[in-house]
C-alpha atoms as a PDB file:
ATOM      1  CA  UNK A   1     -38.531 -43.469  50.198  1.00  0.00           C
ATOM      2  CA  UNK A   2     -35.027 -45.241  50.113  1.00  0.00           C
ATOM      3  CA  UNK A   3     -35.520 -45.340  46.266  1.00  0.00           C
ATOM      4  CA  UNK A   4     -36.197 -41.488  45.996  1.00  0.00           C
ATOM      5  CA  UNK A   5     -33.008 -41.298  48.305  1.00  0.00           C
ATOM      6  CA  UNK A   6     -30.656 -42.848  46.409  1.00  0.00           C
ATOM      7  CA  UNK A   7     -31.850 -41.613  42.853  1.00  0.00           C
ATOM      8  CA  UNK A   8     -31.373 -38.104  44.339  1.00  0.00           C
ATOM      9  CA  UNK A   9     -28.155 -38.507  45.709  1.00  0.00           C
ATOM     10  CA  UNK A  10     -26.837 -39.647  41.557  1.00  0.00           C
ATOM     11  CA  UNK A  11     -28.845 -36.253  40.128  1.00  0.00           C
ATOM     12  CA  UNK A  12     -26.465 -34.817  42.848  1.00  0.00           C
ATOM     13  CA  UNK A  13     -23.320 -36.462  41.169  1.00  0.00           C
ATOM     14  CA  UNK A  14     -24.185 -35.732  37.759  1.00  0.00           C
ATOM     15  CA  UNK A  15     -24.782 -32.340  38.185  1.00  0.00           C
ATOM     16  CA  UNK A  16     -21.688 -32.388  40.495  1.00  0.00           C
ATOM     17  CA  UNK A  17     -19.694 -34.143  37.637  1.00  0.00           C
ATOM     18  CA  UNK A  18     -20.965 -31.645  34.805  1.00  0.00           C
ATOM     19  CA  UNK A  19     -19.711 -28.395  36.764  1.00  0.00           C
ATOM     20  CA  UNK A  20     -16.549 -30.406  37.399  1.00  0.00           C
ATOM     21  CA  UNK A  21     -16.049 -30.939  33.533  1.00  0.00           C
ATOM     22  CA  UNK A  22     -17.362 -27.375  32.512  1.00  0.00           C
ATOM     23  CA  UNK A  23     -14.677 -25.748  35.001  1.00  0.00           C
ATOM     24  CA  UNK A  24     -11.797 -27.820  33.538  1.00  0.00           C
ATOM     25  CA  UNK A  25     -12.626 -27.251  29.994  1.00  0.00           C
ATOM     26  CA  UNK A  26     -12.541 -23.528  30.844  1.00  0.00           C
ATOM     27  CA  UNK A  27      -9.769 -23.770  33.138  1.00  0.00           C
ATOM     28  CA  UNK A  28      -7.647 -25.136  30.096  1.00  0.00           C
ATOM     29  CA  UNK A  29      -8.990 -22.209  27.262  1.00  0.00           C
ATOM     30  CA  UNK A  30      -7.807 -19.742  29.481  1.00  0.00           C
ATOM     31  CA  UNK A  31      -4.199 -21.362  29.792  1.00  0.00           C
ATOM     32  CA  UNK A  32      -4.383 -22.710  26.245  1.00  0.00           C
ATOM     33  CA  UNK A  33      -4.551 -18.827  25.541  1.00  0.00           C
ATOM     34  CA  UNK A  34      -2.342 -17.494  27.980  1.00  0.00           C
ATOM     35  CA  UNK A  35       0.131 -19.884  26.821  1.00  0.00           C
ATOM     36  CA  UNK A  36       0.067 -18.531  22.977  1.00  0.00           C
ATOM     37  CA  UNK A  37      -1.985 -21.648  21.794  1.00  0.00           C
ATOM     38  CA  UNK A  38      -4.805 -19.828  20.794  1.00  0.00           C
ATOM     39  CA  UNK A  39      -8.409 -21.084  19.824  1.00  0.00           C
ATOM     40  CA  UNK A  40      -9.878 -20.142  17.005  1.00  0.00           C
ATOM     41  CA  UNK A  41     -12.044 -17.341  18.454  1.00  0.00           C
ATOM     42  CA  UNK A  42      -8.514 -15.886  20.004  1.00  0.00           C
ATOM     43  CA  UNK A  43      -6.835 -15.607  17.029  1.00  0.00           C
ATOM     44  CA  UNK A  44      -9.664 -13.412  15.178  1.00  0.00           C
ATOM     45  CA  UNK A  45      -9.493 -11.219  17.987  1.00  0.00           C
ATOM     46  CA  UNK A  46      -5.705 -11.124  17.997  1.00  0.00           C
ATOM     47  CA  UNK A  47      -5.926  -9.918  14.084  1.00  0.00           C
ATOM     48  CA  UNK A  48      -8.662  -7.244  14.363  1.00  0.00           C
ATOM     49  CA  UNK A  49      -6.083  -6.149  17.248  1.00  0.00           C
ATOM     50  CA  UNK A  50      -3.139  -5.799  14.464  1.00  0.00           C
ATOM     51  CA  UNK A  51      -5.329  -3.854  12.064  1.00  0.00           C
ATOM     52  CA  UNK A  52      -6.734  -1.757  14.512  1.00  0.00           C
ATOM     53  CA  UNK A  53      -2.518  -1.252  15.256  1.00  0.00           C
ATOM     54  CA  UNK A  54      -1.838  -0.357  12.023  1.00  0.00           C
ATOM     55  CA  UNK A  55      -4.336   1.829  10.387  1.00  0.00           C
ATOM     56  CA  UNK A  56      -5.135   5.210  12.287  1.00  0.00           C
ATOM     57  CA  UNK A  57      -8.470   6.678  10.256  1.00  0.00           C
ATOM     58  CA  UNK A  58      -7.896   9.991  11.543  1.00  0.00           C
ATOM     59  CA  UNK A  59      -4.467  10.090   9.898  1.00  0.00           C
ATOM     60  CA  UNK A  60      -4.179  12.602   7.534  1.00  0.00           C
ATOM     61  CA  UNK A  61      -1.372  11.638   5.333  1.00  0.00           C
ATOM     62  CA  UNK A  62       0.664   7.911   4.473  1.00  0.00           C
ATOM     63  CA  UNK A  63       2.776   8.455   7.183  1.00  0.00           C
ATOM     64  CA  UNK A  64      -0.238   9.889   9.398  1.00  0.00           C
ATOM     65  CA  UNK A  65      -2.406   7.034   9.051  1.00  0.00           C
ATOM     66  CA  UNK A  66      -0.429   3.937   8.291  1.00  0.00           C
ATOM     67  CA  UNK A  67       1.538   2.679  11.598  1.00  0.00           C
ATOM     68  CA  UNK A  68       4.246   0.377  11.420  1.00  0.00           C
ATOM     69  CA  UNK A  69       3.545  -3.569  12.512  1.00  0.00           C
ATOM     70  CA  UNK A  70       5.189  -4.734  15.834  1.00  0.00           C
ATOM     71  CA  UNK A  71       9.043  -4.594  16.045  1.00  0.00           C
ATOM     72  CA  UNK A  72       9.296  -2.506  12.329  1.00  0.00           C
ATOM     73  CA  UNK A  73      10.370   0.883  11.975  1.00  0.00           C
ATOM     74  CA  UNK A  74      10.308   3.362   9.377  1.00  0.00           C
ATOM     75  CA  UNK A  75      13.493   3.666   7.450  1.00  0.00           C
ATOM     76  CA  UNK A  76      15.189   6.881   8.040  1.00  0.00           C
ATOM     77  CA  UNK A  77      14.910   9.538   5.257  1.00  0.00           C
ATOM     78  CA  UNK A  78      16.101  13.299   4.479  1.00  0.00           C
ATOM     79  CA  UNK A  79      13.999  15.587   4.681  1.00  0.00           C
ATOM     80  CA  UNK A  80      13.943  16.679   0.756  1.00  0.00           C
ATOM     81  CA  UNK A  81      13.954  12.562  -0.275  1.00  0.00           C
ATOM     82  CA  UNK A  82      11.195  11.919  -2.620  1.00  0.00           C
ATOM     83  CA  UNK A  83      10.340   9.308   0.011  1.00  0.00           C
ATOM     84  CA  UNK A  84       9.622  11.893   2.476  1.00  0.00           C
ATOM     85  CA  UNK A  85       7.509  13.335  -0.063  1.00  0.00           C
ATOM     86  CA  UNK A  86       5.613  10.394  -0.495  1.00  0.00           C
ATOM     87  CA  UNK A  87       5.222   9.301   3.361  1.00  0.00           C
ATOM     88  CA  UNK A  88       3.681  13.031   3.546  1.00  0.00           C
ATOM     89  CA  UNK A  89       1.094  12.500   0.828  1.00  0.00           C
ATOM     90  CA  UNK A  90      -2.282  13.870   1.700  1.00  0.00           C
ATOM     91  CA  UNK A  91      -5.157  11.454   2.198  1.00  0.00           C
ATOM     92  CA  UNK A  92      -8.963  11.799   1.708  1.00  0.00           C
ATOM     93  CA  UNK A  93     -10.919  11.015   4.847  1.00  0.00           C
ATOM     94  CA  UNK A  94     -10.592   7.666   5.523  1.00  0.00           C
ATOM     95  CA  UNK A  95     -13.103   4.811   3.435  1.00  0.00           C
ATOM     96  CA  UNK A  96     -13.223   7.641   0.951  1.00  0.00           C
ATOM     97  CA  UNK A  97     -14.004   5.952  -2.690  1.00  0.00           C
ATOM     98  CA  UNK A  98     -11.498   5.932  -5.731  1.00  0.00           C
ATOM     99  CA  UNK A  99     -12.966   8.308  -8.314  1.00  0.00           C
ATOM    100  CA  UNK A 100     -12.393   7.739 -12.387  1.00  0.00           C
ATOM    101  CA  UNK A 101     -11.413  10.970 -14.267  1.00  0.00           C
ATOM    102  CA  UNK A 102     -15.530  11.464 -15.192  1.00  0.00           C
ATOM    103  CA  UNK A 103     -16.066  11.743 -11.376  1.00  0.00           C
ATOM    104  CA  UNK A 104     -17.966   7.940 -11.097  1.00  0.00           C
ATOM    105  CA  UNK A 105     -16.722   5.837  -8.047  1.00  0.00           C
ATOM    106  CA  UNK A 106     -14.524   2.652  -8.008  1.00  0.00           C
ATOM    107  CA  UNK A 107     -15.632  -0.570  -6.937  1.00  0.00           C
ATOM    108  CA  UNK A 108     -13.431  -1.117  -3.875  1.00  0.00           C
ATOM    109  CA  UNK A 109     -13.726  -5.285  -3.562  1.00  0.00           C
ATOM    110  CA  UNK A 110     -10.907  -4.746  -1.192  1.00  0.00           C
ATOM    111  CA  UNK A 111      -8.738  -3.324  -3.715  1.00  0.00           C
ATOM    112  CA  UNK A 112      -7.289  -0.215  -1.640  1.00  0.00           C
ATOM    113  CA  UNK A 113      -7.541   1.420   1.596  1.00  0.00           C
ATOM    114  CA  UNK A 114      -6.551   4.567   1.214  1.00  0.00           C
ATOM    115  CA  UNK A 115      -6.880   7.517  -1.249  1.00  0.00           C
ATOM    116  CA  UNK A 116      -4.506   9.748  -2.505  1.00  0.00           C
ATOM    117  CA  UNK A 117      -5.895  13.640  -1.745  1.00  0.00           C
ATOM    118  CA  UNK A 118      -4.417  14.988  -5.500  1.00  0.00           C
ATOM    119  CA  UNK A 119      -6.541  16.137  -8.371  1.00  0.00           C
ATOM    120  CA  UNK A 120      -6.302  13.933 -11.703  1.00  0.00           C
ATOM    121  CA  UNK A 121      -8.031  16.436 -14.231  1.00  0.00           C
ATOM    122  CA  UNK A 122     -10.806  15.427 -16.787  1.00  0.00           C
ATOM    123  CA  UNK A 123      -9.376  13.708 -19.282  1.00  0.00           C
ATOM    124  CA  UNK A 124      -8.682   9.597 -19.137  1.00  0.00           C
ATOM    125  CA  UNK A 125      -4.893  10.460 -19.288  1.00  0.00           C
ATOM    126  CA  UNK A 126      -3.257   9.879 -15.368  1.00  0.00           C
ATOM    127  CA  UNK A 127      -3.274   6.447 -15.310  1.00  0.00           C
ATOM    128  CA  UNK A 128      -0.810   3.932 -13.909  1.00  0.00           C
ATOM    129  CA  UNK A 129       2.678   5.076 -14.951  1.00  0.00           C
ATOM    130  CA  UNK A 130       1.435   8.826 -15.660  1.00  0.00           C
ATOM    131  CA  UNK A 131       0.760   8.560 -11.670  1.00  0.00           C
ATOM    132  CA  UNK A 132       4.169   7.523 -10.953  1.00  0.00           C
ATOM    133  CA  UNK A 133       5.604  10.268 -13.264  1.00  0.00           C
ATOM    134  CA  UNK A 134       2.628  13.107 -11.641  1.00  0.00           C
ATOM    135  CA  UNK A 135       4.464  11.756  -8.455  1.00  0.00           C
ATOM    136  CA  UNK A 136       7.687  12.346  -8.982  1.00  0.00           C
ATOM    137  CA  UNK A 137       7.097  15.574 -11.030  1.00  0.00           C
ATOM    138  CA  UNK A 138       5.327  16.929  -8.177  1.00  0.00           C
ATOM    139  CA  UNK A 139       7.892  16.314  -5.923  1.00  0.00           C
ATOM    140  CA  UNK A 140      10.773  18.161  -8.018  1.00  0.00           C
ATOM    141  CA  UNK A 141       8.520  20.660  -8.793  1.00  0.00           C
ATOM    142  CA  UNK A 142       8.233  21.618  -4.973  1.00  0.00           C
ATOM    143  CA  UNK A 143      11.819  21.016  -4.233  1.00  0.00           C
ATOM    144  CA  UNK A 144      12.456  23.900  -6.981  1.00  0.00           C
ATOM    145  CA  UNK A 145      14.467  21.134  -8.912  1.00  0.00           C
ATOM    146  CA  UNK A 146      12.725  22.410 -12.114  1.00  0.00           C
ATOM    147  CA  UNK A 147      15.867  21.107 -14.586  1.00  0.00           C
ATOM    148  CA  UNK A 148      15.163  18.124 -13.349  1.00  0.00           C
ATOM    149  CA  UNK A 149      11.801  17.640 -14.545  1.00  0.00           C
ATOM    150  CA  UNK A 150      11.784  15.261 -17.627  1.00  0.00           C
ATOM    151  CA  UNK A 151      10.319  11.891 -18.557  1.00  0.00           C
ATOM    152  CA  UNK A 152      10.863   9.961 -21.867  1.00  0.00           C
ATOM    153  CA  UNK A 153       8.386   9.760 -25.290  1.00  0.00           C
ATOM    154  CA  UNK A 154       7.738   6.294 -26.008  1.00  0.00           C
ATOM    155  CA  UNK A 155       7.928   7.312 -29.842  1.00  0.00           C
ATOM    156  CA  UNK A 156      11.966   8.200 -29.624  1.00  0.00           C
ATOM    157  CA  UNK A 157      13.084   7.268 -26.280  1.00  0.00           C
ATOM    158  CA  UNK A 158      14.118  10.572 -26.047  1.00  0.00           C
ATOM    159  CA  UNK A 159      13.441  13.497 -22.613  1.00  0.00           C
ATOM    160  CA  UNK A 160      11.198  15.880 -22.929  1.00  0.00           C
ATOM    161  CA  UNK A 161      11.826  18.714 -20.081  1.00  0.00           C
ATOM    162  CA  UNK A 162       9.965  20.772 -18.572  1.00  0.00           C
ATOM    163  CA  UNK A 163      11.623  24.358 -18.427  1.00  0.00           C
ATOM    164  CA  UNK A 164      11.851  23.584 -22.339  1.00  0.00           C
ATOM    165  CA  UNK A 165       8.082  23.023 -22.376  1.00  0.00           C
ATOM    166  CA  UNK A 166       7.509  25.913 -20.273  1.00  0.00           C
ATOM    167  CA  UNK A 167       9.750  28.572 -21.712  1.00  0.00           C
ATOM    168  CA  UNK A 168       9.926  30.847 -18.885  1.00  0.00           C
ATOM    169  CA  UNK A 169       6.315  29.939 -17.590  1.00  0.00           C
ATOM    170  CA  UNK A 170       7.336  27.643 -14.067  1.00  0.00           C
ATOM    171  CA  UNK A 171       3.643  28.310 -12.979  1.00  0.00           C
ATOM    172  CA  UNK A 172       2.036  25.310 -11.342  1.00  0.00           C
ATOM    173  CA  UNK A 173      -0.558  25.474 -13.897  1.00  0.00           C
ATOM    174  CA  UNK A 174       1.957  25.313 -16.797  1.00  0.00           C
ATOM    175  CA  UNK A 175       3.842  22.243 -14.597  1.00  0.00           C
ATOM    176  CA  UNK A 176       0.263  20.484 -14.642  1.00  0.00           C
ATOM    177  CA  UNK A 177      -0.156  21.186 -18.968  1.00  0.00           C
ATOM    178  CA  UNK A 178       3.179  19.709 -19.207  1.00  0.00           C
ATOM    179  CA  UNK A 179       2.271  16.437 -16.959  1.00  0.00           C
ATOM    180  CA  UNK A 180      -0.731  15.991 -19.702  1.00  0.00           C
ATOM    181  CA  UNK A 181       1.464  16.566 -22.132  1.00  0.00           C
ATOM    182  CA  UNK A 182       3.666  13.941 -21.037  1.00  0.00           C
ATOM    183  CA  UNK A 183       0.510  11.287 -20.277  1.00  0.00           C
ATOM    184  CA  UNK A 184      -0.293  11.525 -23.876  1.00  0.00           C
ATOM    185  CA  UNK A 185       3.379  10.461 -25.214  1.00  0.00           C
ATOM    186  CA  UNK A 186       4.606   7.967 -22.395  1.00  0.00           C
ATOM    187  CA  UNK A 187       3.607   5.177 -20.808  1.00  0.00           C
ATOM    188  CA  UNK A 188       4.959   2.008 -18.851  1.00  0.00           C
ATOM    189  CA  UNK A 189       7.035   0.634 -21.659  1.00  0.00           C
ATOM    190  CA  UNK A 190       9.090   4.400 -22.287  1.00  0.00           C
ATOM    191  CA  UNK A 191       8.744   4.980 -18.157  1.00  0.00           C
ATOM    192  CA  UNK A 192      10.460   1.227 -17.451  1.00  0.00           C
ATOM    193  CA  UNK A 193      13.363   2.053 -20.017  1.00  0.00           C
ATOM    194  CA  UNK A 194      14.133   5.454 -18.136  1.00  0.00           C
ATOM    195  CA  UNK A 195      14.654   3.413 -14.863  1.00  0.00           C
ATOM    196  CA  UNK A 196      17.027   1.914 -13.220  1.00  0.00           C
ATOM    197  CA  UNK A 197      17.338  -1.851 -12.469  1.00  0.00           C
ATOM    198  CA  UNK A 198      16.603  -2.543  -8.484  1.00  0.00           C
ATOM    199  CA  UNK A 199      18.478  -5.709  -8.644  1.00  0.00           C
ATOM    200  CA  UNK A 200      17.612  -7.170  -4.713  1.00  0.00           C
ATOM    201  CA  UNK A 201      14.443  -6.542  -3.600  1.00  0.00           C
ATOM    202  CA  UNK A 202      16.088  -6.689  -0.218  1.00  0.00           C
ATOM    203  CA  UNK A 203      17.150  -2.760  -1.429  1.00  0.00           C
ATOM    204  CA  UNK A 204      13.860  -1.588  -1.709  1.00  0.00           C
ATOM    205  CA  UNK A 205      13.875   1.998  -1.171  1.00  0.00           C
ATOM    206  CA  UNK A 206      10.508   4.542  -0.862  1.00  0.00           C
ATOM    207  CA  UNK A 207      10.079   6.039  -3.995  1.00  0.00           C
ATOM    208  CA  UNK A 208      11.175   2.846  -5.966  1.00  0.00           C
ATOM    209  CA  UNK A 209       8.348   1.421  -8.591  1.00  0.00           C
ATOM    210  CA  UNK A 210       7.121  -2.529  -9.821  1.00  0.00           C
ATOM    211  CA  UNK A 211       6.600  -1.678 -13.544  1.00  0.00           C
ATOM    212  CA  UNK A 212       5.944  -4.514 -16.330  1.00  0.00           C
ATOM    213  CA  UNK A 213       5.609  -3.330 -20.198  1.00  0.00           C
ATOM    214  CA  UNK A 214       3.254  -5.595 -21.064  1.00  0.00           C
ATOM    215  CA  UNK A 215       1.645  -6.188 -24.180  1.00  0.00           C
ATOM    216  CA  UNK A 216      -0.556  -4.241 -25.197  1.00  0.00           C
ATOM    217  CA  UNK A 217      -1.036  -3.193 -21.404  1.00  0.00           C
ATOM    218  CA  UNK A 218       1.403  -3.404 -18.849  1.00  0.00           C
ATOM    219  CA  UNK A 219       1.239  -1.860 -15.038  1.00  0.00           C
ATOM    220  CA  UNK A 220       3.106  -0.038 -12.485  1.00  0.00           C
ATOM    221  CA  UNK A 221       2.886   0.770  -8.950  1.00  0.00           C
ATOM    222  CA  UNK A 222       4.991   3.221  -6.663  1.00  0.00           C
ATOM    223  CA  UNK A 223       6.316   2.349  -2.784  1.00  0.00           C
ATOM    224  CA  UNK A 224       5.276   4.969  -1.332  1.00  0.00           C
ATOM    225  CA  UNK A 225       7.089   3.841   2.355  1.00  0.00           C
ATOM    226  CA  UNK A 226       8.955   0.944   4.099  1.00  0.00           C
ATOM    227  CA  UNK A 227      10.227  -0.006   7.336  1.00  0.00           C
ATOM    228  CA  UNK A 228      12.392  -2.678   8.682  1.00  0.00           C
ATOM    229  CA  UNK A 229      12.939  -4.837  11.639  1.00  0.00           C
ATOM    230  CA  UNK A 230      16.010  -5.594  13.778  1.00  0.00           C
ATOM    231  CA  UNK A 231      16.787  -8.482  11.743  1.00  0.00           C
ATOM    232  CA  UNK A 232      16.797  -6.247   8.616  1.00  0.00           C
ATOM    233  CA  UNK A 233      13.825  -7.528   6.928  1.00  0.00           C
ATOM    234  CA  UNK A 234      11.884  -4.945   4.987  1.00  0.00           C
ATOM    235  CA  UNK A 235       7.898  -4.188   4.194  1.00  0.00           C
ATOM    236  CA  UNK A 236       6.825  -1.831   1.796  1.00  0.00           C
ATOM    237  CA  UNK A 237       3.757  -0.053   0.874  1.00  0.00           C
ATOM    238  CA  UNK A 238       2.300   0.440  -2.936  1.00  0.00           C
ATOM    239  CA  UNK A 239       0.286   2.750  -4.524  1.00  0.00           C
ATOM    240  CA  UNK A 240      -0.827   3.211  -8.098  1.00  0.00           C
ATOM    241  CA  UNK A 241      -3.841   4.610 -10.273  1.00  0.00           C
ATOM    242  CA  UNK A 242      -5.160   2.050 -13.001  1.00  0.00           C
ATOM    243  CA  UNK A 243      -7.532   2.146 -16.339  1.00  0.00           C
ATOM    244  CA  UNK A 244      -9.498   4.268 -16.934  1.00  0.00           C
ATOM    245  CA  UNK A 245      -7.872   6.913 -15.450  1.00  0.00           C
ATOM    246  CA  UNK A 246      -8.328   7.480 -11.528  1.00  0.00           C
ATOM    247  CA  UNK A 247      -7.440   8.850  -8.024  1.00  0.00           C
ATOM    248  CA  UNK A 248      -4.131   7.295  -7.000  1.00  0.00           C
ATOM    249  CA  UNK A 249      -4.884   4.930  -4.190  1.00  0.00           C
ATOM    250  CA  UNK A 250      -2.792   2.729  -1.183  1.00  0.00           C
ATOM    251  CA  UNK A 251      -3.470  -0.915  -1.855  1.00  0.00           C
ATOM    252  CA  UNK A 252      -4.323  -3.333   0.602  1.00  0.00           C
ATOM    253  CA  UNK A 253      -2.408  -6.624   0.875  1.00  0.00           C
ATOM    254  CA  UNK A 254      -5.114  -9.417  -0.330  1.00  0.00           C
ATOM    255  CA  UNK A 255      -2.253 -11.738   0.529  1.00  0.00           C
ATOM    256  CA  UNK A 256      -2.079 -11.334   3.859  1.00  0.00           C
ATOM    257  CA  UNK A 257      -4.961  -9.345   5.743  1.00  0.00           C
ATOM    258  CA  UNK A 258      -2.718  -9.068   8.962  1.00  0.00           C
ATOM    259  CA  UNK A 259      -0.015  -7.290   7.685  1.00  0.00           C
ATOM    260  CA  UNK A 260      -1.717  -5.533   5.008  1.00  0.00           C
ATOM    261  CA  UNK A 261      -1.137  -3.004   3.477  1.00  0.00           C
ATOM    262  CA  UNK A 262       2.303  -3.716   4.005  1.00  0.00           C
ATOM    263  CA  UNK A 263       4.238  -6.159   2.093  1.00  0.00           C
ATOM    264  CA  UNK A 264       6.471  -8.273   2.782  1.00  0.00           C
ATOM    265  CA  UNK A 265      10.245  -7.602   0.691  1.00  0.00           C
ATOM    266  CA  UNK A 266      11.198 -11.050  -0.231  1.00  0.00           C
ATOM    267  CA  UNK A 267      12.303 -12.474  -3.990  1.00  0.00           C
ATOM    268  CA  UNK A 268       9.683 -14.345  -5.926  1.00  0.00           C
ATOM    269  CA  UNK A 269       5.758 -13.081  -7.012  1.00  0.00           C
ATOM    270  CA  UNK A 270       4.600  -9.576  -5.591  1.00  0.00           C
ATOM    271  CA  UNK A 271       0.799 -10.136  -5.776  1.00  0.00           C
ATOM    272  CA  UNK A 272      -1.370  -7.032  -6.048  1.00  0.00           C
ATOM    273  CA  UNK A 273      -4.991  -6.959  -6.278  1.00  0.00           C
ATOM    274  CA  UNK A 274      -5.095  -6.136  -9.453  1.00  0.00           C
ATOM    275  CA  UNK A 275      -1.643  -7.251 -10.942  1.00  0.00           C
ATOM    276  CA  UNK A 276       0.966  -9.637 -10.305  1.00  0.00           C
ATOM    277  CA  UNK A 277       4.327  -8.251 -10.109  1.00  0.00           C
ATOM    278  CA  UNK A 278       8.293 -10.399  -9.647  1.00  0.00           C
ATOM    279  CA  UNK A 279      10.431  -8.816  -7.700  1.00  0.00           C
ATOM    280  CA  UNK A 280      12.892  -8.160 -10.888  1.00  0.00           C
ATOM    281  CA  UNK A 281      10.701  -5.826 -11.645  1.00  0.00           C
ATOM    282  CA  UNK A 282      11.605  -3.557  -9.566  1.00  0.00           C
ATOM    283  CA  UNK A 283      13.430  -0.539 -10.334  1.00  0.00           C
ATOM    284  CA  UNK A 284      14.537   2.936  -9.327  1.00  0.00           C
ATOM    285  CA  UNK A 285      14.608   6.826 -10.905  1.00  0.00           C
ATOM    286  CA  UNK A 286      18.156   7.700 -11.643  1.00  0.00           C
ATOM    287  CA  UNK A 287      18.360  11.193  -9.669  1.00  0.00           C
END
C-alpha cells in the first residue's frame, strides 16, 4: 500500500512537471512574438499579411489593384502625365491568363500577376518594345497630342509620324494601322536609340523603360508606377509583353515575394522573370 503511495505521488510530479514545461515553452512563443522575434510559423503569416496588403483583386486598374507597401506612397503626378495614364490602365479580372496574338494562354510559372485589359490584334507583331511604343502612342493619342506621335525605323534611324501616316484620317482605327505599321519597322535596338539616358536609377520616373538591344533579341519593359518612402527610397512596378506576341502583363517580383510586384530602385542587376536588366539601362522618352 505504502509502495502504491509513493509511486503515485511521482506520476503526480511528472505530470505536474510536464504542464509546468508546456506552459513556459508557450509562455515564451507568445513573447518571442510579441517581441518581433518571430518563429518560423509567424513569419509566414506575417508575409501572406503583406500580400494580402498589397494586391486588391477587385481592383480594376494598376492603380486600383496594386496598394503601396507600409510607409510608401505614390509619387505625385499631373493629371495628363503619361504616368497617370499608366497607373489608370485597365486590368482583366484578376488571375486572368496572358493570351498570345493566336488567342492560346501563357504559362504563368509566376511570371505576372496582372493583365493588361488592351487588345493586341492577330498578327505576332506587339511584342516587347512595340508594347512600350502601343503605350505611349495610346496615351498621346488620347491627350489629342497627335504631332507628337512618332517612333523611329530601325532601317534609317529616322521618325515616322503619325498625322503623316494618316493624312487627315486621326480615326482610332487609322492610329491602330499605324501602330502595326510601326511594329513591323522598329524594335528594341531603333526604340533604345530614340531614348533618353536615365542616368540614376534613384530618378526613376512612371513611364520610364529597362530596354537592352541585344543580339539578335534584346528586351524591354515599361514602369508603369512608383512610390517612395520618407527616406526617399523608391519602388517601381514593370510591365511588358514578350515573344510571340502577347497581352501586356504586370510582373511579379521572383526576387522578393514580399514586396513583389514592386521593386526595389537601387543600382546594380534588375532581375525579371524572364530577363535580367542593370540599372544603366534605364532610360526615358524625350517629350
Amino acid at each position: 500500500m505504502r509502495y502504491l503511495t509513493i509511486k503515485s505521488l511521482k506520476n503526480l510530479y511528472l505530470l505536474f512537471f510536464c504542464v509546468m514545461l508546456v506552459s513556459a515553452c508557450a509562455e515564451k512563443k507568445k513573447e518571442t512574438v510579441e517581441t518581433g522575434k518571430k518563429v518560423a510559423v509567424s513569419h509566414e503569416t506575417t508575409k501572406e499579411e503583406t500580400e494580402e496588403k498589397i494586391i486588391n483583386p477587385e481592383g480594376k486598374t494598376i492603380e486600383e489593384r496594386f496598394n503601396t507597401p507600409e510607409n510608401y506612397t505614390r509619387i505625385p503626378l499631373q493629371t495628363t502625365d503619361f504616368g497617370t495614364y499608366l497607373r489608370k490602365l485597365p486590368l482583366k479580372p484578376f488571375n486572368s491568363p496572358v493570351k498570345y496574338f493566336d488567342g492560346s494562354e501563357k504559362y504563368n510559372d509566376n511570371v505576372y500577376i496582372s493583365v493588361v485589359d488592351m487588345e493586341i490584334g492577330t498578327r505576332d507583331l506587339q511584342q516587347c518594345a512595340d508594347a512600350v511604343m502601343r503605350l505611349r502612342g495610346e496615351f498621346l493619342f488620347a491627350q489629342n497630342r497627335l504631332q507628337d506621335i512618332h517612333f523611329n525605323f530601325l532601317s534609317d534611324g529616322k521618325p515616322r509620324y503619325f498625322t503623316k501616316y494618316a493624312k487627315g484620317d486621326h480615326s482610332y482605327k487609322k492610329f491602330r494601322r499605324y501602330m502595326n505599321y510601326i511594329f513591323a519597322y522598329a524594335n528594341t535596338a531603333s526604340l533604345r536609340k530614340e531614348l533618353e539616358i536615365v542616368p540614376n536609377i534613384e530618378d526613376i520616373q512612371v513611364g520610364d523603360v529597362f530596354i537592352q538591344k541585344g543580339n539578335p533579341f534584346g528586351h524591354a519593359v515599361i514602369v508603369v508606377d512608383v512610390a517612395k518612402n520618407p527616406q526617399g527610397e523608391k519602388i517601381f512596378m514593370i510591365a511588358q509583353s514578350y515573344m510571340p506576341a502577347q497581352e501586356t502583363q504586370v510582373l511579379t517580383n521572383q526576387q522578393n515575394a514580399t514586396l513583389s510586384p514592386w521593386y526595389i530602385a537601387k543600382k546594380g542587376t534588375v532581375r525579371t522573370p524572364e530577363w535580367t536588366f542593370k540599372s544603366t539601362d534605364l532610360r526615358r522618352f524625350k517629350n
